[in-house]
PDB file of N, CA and C in Angstrom:
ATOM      1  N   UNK A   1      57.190   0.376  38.514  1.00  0.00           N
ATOM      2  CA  UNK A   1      57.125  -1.041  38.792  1.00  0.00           C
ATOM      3  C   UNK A   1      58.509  -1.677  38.877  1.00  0.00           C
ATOM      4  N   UNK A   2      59.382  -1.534  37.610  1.00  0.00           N
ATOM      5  CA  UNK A   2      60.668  -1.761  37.832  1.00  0.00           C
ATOM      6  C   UNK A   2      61.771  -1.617  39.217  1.00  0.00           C
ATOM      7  N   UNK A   3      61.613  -0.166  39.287  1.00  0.00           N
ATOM      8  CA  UNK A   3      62.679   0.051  40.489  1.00  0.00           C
ATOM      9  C   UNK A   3      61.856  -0.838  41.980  1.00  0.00           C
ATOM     10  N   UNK A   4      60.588  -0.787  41.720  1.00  0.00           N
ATOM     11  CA  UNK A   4      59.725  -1.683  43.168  1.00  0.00           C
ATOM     12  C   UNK A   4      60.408  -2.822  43.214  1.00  0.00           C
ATOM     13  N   UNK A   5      60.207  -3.557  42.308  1.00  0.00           N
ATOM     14  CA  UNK A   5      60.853  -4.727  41.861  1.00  0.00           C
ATOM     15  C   UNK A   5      61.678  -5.470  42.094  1.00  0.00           C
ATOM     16  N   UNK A   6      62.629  -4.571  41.754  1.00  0.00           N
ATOM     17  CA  UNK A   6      64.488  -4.774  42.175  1.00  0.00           C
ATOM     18  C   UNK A   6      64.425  -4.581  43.598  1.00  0.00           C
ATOM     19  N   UNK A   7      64.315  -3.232  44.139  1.00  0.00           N
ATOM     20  CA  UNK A   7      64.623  -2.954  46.005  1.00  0.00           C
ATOM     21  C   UNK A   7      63.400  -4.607  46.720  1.00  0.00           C
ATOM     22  N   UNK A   8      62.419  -4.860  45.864  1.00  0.00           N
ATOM     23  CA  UNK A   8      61.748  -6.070  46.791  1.00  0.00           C
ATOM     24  C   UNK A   8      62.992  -7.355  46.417  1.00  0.00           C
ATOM     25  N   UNK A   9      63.365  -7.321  45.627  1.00  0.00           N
ATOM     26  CA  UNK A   9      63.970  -8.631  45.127  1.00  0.00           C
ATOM     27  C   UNK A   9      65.402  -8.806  45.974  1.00  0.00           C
ATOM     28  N   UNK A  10      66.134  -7.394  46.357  1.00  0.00           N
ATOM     29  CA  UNK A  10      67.130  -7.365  46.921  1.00  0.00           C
ATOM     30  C   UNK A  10      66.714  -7.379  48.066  1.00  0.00           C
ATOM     31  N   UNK A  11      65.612  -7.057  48.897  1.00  0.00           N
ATOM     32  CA  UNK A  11      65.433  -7.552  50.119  1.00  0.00           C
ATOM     33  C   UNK A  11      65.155  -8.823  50.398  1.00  0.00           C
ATOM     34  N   UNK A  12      64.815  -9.515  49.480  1.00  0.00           N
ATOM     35  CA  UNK A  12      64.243 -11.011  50.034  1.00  0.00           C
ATOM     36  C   UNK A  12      66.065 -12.106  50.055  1.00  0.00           C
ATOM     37  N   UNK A  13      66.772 -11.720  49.240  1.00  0.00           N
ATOM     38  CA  UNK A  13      68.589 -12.465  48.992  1.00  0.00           C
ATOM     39  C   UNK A  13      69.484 -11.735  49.797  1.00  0.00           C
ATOM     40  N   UNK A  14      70.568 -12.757  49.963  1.00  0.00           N
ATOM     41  CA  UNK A  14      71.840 -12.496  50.278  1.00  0.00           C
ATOM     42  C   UNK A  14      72.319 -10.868  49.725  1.00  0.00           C
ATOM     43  N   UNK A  15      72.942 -10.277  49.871  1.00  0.00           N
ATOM     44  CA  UNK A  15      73.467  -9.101  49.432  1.00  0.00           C
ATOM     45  C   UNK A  15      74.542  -9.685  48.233  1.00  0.00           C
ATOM     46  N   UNK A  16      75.164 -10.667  48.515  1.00  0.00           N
ATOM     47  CA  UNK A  16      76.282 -11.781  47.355  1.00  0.00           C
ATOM     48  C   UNK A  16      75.331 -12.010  46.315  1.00  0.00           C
ATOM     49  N   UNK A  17      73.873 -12.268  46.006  1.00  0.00           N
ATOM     50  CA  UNK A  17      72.962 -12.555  45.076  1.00  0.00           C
ATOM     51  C   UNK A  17      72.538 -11.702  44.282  1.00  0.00           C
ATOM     52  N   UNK A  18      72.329 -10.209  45.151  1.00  0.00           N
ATOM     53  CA  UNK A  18      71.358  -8.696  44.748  1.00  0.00           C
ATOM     54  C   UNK A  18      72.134  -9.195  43.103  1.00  0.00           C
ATOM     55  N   UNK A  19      73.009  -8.425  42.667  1.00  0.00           N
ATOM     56  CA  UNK A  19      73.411  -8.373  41.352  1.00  0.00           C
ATOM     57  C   UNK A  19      72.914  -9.576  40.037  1.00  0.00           C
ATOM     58  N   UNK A  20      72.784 -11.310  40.850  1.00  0.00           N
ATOM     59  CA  UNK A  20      72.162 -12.017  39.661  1.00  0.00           C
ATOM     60  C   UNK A  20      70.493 -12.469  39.802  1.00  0.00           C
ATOM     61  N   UNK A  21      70.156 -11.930  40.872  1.00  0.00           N
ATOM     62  CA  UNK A  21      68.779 -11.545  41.149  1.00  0.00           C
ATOM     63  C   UNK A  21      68.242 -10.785  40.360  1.00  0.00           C
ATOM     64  N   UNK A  22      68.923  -9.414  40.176  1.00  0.00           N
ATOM     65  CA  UNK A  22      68.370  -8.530  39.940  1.00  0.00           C
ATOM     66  C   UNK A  22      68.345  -8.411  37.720  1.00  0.00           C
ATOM     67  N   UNK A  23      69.480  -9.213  37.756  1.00  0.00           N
ATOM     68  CA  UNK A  23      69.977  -9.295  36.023  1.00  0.00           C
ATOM     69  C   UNK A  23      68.450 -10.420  35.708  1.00  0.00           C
ATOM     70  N   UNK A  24      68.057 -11.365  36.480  1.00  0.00           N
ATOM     71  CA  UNK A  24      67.308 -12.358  35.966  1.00  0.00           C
ATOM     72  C   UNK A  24      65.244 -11.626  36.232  1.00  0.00           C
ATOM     73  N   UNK A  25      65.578 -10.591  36.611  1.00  0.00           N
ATOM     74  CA  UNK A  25      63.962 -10.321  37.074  1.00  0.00           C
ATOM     75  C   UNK A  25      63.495  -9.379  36.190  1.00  0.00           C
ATOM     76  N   UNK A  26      62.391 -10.138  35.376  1.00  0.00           N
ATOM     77  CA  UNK A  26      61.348  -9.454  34.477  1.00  0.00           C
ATOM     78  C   UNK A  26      60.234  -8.896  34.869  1.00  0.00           C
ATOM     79  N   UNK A  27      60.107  -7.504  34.523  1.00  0.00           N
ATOM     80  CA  UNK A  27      58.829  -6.909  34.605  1.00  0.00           C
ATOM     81  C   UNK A  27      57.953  -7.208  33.901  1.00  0.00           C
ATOM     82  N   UNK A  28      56.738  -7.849  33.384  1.00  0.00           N
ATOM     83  CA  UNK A  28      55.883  -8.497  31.834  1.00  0.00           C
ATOM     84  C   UNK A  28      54.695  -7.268  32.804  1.00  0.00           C
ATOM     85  N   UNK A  29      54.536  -6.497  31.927  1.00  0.00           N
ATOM     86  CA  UNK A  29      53.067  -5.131  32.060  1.00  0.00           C
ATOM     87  C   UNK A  29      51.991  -5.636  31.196  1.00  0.00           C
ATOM     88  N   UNK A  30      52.305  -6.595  29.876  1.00  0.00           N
ATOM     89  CA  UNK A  30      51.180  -6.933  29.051  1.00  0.00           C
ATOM     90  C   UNK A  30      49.894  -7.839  30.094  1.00  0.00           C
ATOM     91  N   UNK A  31      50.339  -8.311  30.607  1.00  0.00           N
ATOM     92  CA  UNK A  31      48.956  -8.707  31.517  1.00  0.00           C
ATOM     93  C   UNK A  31      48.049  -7.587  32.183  1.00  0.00           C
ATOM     94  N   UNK A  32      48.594  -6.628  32.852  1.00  0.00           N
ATOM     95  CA  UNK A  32      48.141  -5.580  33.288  1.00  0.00           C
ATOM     96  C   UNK A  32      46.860  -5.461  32.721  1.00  0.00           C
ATOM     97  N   UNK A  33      46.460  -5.463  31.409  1.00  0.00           N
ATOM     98  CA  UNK A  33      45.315  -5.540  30.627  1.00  0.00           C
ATOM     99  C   UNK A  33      44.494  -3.491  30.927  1.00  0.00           C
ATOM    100  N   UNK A  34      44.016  -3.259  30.955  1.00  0.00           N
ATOM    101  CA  UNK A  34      43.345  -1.897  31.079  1.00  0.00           C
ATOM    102  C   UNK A  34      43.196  -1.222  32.224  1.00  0.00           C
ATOM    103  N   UNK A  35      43.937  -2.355  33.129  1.00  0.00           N
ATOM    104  CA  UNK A  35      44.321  -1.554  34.584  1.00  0.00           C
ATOM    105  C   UNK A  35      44.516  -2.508  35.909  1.00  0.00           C
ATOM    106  N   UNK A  36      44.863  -1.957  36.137  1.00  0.00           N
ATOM    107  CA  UNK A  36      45.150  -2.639  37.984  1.00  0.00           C
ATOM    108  C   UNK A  36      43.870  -2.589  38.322  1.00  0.00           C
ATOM    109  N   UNK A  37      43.575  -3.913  38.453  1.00  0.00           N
ATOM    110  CA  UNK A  37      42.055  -4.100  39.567  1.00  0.00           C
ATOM    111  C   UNK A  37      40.823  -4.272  38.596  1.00  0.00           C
ATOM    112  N   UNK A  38      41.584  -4.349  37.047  1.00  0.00           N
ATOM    113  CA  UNK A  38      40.095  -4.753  36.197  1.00  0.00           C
ATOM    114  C   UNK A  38      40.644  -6.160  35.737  1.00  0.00           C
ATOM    115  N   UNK A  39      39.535  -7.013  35.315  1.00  0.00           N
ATOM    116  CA  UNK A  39      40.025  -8.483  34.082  1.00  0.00           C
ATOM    117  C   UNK A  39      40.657  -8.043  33.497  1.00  0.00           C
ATOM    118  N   UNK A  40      41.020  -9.157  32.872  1.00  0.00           N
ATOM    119  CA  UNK A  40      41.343  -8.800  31.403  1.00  0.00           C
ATOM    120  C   UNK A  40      40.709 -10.347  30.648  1.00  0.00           C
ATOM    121  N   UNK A  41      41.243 -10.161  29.401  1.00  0.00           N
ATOM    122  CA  UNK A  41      40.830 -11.256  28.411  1.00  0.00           C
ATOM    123  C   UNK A  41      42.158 -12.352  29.222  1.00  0.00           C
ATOM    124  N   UNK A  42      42.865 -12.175  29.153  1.00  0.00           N
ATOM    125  CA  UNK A  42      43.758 -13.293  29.298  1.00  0.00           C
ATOM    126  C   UNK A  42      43.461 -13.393  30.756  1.00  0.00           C
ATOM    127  N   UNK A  43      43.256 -12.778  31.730  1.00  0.00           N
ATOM    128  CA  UNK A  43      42.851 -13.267  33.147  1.00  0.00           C
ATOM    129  C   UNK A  43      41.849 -14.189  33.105  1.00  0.00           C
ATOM    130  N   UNK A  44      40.732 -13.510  32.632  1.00  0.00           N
ATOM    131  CA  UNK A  44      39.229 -14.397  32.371  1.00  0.00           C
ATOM    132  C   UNK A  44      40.137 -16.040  31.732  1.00  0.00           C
ATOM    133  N   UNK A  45      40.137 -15.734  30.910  1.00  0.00           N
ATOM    134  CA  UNK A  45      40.722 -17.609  30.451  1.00  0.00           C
ATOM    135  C   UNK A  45      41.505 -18.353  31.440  1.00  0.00           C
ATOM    136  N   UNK A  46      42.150 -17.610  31.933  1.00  0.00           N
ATOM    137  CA  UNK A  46      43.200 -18.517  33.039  1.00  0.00           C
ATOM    138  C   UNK A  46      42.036 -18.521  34.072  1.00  0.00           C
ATOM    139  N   UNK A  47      41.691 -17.799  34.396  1.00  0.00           N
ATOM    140  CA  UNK A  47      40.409 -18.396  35.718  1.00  0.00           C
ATOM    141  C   UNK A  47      39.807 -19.300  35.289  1.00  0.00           C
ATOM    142  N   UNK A  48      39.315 -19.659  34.223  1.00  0.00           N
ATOM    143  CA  UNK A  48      38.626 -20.746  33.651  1.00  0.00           C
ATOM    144  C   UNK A  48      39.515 -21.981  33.791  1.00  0.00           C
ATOM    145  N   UNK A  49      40.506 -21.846  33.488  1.00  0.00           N
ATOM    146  CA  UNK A  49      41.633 -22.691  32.876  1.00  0.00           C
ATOM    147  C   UNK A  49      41.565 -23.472  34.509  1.00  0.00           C
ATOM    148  N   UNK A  50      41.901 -22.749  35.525  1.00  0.00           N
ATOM    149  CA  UNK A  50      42.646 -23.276  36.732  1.00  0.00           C
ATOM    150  C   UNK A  50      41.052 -23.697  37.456  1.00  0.00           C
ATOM    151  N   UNK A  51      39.765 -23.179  37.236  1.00  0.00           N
ATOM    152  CA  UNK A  51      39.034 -23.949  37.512  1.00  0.00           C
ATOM    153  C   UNK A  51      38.657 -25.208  37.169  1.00  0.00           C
ATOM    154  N   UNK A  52      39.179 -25.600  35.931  1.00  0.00           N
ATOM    155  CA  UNK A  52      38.692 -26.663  35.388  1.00  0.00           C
ATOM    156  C   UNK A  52      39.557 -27.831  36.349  1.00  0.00           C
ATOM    157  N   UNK A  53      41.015 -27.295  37.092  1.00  0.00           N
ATOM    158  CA  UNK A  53      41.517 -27.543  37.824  1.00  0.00           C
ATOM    159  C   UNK A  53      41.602 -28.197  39.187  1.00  0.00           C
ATOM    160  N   UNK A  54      40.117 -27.473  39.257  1.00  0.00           N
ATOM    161  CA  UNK A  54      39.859 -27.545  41.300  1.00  0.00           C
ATOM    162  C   UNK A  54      40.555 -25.973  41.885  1.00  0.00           C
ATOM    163  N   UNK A  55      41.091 -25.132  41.092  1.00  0.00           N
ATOM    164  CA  UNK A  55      41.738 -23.689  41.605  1.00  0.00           C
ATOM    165  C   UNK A  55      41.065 -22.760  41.449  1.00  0.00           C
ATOM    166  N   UNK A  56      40.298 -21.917  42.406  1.00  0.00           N
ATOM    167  CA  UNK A  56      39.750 -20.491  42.155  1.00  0.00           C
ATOM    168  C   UNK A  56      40.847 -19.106  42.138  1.00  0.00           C
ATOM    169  N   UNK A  57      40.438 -18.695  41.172  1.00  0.00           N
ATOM    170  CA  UNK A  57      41.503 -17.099  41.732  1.00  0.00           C
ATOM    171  C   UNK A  57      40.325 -15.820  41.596  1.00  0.00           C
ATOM    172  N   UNK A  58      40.844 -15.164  42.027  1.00  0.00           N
ATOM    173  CA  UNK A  58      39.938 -14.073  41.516  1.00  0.00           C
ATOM    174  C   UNK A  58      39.978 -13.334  40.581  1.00  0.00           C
ATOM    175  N   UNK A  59      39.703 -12.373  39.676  1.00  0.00           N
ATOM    176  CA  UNK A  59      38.919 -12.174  38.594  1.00  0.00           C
ATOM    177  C   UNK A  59      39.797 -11.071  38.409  1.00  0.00           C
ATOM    178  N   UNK A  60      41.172 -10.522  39.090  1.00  0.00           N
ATOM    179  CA  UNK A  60      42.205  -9.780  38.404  1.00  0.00           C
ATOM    180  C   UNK A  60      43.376 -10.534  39.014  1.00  0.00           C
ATOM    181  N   UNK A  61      43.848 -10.407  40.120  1.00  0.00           N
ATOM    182  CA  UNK A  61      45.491 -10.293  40.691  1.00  0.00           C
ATOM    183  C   UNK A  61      45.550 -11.941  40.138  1.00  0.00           C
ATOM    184  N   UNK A  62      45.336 -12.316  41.352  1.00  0.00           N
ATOM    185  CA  UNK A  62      45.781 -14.062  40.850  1.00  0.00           C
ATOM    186  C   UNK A  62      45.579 -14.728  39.710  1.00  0.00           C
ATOM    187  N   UNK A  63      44.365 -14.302  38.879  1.00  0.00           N
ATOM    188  CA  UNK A  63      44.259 -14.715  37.314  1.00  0.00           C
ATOM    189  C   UNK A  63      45.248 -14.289  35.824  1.00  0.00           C
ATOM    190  N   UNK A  64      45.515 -12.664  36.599  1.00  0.00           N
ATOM    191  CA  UNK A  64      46.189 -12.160  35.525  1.00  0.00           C
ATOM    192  C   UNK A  64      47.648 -13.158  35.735  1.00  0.00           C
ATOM    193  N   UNK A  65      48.338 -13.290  36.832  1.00  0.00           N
ATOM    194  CA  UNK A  65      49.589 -13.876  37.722  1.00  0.00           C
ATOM    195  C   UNK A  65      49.765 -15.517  37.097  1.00  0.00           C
ATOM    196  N   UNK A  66      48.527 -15.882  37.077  1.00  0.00           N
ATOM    197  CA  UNK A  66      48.628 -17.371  36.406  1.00  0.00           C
ATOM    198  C   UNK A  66      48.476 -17.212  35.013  1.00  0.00           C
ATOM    199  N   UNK A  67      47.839 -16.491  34.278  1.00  0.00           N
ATOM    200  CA  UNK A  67      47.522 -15.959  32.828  1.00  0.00           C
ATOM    201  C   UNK A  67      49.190 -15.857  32.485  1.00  0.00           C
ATOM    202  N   UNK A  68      50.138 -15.082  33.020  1.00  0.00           N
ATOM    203  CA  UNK A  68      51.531 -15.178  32.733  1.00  0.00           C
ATOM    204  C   UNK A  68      52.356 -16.434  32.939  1.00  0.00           C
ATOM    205  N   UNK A  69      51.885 -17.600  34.355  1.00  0.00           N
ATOM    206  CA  UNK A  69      52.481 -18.435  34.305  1.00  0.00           C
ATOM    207  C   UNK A  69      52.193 -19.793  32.984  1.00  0.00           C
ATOM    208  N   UNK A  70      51.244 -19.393  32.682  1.00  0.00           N
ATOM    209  CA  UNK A  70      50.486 -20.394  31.989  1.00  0.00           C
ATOM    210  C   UNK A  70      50.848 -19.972  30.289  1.00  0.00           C
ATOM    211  N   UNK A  71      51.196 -18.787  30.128  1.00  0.00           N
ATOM    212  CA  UNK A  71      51.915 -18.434  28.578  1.00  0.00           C
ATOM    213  C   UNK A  71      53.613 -18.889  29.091  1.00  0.00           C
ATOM    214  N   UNK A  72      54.304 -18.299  29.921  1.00  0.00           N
ATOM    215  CA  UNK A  72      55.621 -18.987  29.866  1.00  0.00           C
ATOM    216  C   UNK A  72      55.723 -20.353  29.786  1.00  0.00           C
ATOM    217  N   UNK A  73      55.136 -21.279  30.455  1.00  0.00           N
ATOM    218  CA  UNK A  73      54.795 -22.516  30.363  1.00  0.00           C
ATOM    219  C   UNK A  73      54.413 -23.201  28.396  1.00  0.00           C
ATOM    220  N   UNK A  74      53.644 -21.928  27.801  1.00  0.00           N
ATOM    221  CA  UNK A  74      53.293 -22.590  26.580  1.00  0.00           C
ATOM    222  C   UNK A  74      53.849 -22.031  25.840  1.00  0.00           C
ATOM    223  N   UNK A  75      54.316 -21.317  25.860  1.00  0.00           N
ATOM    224  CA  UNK A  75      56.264 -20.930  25.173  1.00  0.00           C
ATOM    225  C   UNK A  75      57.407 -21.748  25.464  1.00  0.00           C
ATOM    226  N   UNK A  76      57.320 -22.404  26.410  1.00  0.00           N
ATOM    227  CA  UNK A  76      58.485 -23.261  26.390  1.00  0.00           C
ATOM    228  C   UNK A  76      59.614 -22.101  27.034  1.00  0.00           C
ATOM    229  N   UNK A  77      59.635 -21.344  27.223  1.00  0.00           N
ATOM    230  CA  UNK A  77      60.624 -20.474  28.432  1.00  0.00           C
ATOM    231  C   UNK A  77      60.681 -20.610  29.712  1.00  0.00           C
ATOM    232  N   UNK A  78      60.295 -21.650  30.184  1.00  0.00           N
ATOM    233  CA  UNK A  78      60.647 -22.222  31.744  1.00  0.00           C
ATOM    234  C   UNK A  78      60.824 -23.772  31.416  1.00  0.00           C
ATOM    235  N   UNK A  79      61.455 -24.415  32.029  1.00  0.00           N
ATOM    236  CA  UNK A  79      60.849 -25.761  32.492  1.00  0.00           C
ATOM    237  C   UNK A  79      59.951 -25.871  33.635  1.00  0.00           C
ATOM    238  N   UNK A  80      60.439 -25.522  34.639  1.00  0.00           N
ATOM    239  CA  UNK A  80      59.243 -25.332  36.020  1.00  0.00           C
ATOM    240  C   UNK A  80      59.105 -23.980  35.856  1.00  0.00           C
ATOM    241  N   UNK A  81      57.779 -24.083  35.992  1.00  0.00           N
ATOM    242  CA  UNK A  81      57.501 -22.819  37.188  1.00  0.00           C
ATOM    243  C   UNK A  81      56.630 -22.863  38.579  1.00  0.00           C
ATOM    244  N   UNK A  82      56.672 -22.410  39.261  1.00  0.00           N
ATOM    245  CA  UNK A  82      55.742 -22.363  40.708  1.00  0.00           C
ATOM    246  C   UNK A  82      55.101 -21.555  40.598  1.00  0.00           C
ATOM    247  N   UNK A  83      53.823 -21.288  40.602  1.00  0.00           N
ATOM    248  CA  UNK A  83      52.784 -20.730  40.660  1.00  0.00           C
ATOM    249  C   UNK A  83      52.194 -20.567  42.160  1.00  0.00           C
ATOM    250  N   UNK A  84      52.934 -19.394  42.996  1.00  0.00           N
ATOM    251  CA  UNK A  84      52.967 -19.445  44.334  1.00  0.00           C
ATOM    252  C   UNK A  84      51.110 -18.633  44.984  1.00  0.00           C
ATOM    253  N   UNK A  85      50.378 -19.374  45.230  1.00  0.00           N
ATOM    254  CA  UNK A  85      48.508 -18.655  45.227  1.00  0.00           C
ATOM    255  C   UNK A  85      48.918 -18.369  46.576  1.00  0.00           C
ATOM    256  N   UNK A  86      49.223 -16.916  46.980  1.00  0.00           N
ATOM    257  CA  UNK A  86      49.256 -16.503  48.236  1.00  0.00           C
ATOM    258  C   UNK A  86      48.070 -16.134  49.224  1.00  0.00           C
ATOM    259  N   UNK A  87      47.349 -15.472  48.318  1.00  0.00           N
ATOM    260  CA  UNK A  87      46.109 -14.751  48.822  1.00  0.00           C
ATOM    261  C   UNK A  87      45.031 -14.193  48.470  1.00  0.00           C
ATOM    262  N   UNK A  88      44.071 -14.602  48.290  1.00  0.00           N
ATOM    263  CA  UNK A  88      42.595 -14.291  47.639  1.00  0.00           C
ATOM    264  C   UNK A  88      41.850 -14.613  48.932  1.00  0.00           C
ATOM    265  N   UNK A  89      39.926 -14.475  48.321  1.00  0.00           N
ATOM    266  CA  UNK A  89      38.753 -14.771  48.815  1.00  0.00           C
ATOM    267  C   UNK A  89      38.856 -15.750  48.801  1.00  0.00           C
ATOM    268  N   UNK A  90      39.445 -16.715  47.786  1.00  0.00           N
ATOM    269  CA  UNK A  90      38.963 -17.912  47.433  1.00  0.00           C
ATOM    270  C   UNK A  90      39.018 -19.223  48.774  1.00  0.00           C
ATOM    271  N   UNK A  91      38.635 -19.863  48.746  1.00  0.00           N
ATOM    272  CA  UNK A  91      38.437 -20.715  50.157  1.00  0.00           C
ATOM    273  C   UNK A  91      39.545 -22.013  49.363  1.00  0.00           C
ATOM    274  N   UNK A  92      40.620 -22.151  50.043  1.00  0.00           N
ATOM    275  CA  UNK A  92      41.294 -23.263  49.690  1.00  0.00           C
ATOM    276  C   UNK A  92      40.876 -24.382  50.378  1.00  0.00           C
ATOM    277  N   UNK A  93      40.319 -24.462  50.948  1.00  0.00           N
ATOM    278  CA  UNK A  93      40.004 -25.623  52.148  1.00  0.00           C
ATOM    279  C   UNK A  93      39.913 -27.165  51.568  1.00  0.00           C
ATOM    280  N   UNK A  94      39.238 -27.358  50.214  1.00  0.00           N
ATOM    281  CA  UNK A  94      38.969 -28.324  49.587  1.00  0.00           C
ATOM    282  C   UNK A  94      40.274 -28.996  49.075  1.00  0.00           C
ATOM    283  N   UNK A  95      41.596 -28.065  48.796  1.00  0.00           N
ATOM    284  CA  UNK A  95      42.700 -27.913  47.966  1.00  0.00           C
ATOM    285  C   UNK A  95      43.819 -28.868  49.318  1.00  0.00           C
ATOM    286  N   UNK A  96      43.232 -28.357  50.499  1.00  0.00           N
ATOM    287  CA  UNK A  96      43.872 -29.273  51.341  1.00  0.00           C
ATOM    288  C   UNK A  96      43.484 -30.243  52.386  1.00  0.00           C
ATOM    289  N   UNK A  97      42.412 -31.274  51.422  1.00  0.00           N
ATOM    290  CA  UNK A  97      41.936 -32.335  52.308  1.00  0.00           C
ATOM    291  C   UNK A  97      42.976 -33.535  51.695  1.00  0.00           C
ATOM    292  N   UNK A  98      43.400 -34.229  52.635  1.00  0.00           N
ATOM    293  CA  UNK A  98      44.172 -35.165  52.209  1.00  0.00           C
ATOM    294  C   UNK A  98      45.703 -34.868  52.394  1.00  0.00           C
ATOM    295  N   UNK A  99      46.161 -33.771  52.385  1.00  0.00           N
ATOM    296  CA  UNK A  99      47.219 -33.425  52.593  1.00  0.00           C
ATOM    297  C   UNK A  99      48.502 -33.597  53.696  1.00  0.00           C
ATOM    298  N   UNK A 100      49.445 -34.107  53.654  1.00  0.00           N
ATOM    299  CA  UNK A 100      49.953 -34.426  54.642  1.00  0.00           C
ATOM    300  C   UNK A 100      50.356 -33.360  55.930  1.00  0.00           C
ATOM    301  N   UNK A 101      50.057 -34.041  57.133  1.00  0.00           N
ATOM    302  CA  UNK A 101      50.767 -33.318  57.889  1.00  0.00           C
ATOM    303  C   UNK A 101      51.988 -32.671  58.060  1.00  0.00           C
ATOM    304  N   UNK A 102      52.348 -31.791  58.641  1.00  0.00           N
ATOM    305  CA  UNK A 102      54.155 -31.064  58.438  1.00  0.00           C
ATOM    306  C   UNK A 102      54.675 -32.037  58.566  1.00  0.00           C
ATOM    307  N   UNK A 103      54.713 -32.885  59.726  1.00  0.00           N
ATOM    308  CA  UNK A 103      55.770 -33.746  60.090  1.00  0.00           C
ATOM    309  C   UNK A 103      55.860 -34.599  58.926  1.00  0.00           C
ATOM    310  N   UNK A 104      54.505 -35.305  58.309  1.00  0.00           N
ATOM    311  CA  UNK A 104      55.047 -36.416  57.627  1.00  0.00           C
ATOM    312  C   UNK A 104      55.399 -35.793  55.857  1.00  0.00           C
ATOM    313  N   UNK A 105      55.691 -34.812  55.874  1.00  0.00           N
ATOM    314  CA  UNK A 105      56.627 -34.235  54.605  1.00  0.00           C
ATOM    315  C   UNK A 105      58.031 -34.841  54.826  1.00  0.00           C
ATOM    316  N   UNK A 106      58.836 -34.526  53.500  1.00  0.00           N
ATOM    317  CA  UNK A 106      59.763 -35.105  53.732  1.00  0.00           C
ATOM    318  C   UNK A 106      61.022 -33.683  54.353  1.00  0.00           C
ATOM    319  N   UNK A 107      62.326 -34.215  55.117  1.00  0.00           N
ATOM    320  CA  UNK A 107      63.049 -33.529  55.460  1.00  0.00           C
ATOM    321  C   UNK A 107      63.306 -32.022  54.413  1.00  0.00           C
ATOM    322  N   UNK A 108      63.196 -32.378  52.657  1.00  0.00           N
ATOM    323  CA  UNK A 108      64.250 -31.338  52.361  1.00  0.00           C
ATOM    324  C   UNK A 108      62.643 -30.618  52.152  1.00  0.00           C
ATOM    325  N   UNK A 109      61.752 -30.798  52.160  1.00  0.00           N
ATOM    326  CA  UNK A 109      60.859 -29.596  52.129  1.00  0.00           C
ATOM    327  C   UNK A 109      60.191 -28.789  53.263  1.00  0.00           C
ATOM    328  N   UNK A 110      60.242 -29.474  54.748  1.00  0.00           N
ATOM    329  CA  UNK A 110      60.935 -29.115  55.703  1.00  0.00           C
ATOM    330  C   UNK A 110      61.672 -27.855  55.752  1.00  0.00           C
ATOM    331  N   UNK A 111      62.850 -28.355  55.987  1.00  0.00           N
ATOM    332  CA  UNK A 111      63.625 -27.125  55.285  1.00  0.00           C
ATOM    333  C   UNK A 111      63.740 -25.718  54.891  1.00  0.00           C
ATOM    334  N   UNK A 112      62.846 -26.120  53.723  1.00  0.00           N
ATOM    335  CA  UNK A 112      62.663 -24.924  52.853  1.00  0.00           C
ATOM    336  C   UNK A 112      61.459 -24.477  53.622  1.00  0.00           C
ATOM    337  N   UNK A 113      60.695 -24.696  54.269  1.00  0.00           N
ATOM    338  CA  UNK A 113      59.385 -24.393  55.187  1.00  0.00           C
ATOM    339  C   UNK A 113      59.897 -23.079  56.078  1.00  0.00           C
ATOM    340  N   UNK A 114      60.931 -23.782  56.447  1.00  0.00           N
ATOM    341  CA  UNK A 114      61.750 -23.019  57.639  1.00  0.00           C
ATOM    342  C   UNK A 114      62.571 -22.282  57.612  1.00  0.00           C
ATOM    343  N   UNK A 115      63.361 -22.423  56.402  1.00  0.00           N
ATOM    344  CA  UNK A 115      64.303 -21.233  56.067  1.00  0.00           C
ATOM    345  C   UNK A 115      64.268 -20.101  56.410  1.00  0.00           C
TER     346      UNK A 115
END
């Protein structure tokens, strides 16, 4: 998992970055729970948690993924975090009624859209 990790992390930065990219990126396996592709106890709660939300995830990847964002958060070891929901079953559709169009975002998030 580690060495995956690093070679993904150094592909996504500058080659000037690889080195404080790579010093700041944690592997956390305790979510993992009894395997890749089963619950776990701490997944199950965070699915609950983010439903109570309006957020579905599914019942390993994205639950276990927020199950970690949601303990750093209650440790007090981040101030932000982004909790980036890339890809599930789950139907976001509801998550973006109301939402603004690209254009009427503002310039600096823009931006970062496009980067």
């Amino acid at each position: 998992f580690v060495d995956q990790a690093q070679t993904l992390a150094r592909d996504l930065v500058q080659p000037s970055a690889h080195a404080a990219v790579v010093a700041r990126l944690e592997v956390e396996r305790r979510y993992l729970g009894a395997g890749y592709g089963r619950p776990s106890d701490e997944s199950e709660r965070a699915k609950q948690q983010a439903a109570r939300s309006g957020l579905e995830l599914d019942d390993t990847y994205t639950a276990k993924a927020f199950a970690a964002a949601l303990d750093r958060i209650a440790l007090g070891r981040e101030r932000n975090v982004l909790f980036w929901h890339t890809l599930s079953s789950a139907n976001m559709a509801a998550l973006l009624n109301g939402a603004p169009e690209e254009l009427e975002l503002a310039p600096e998030i823009l931006r970062l859209a496009h980067a």
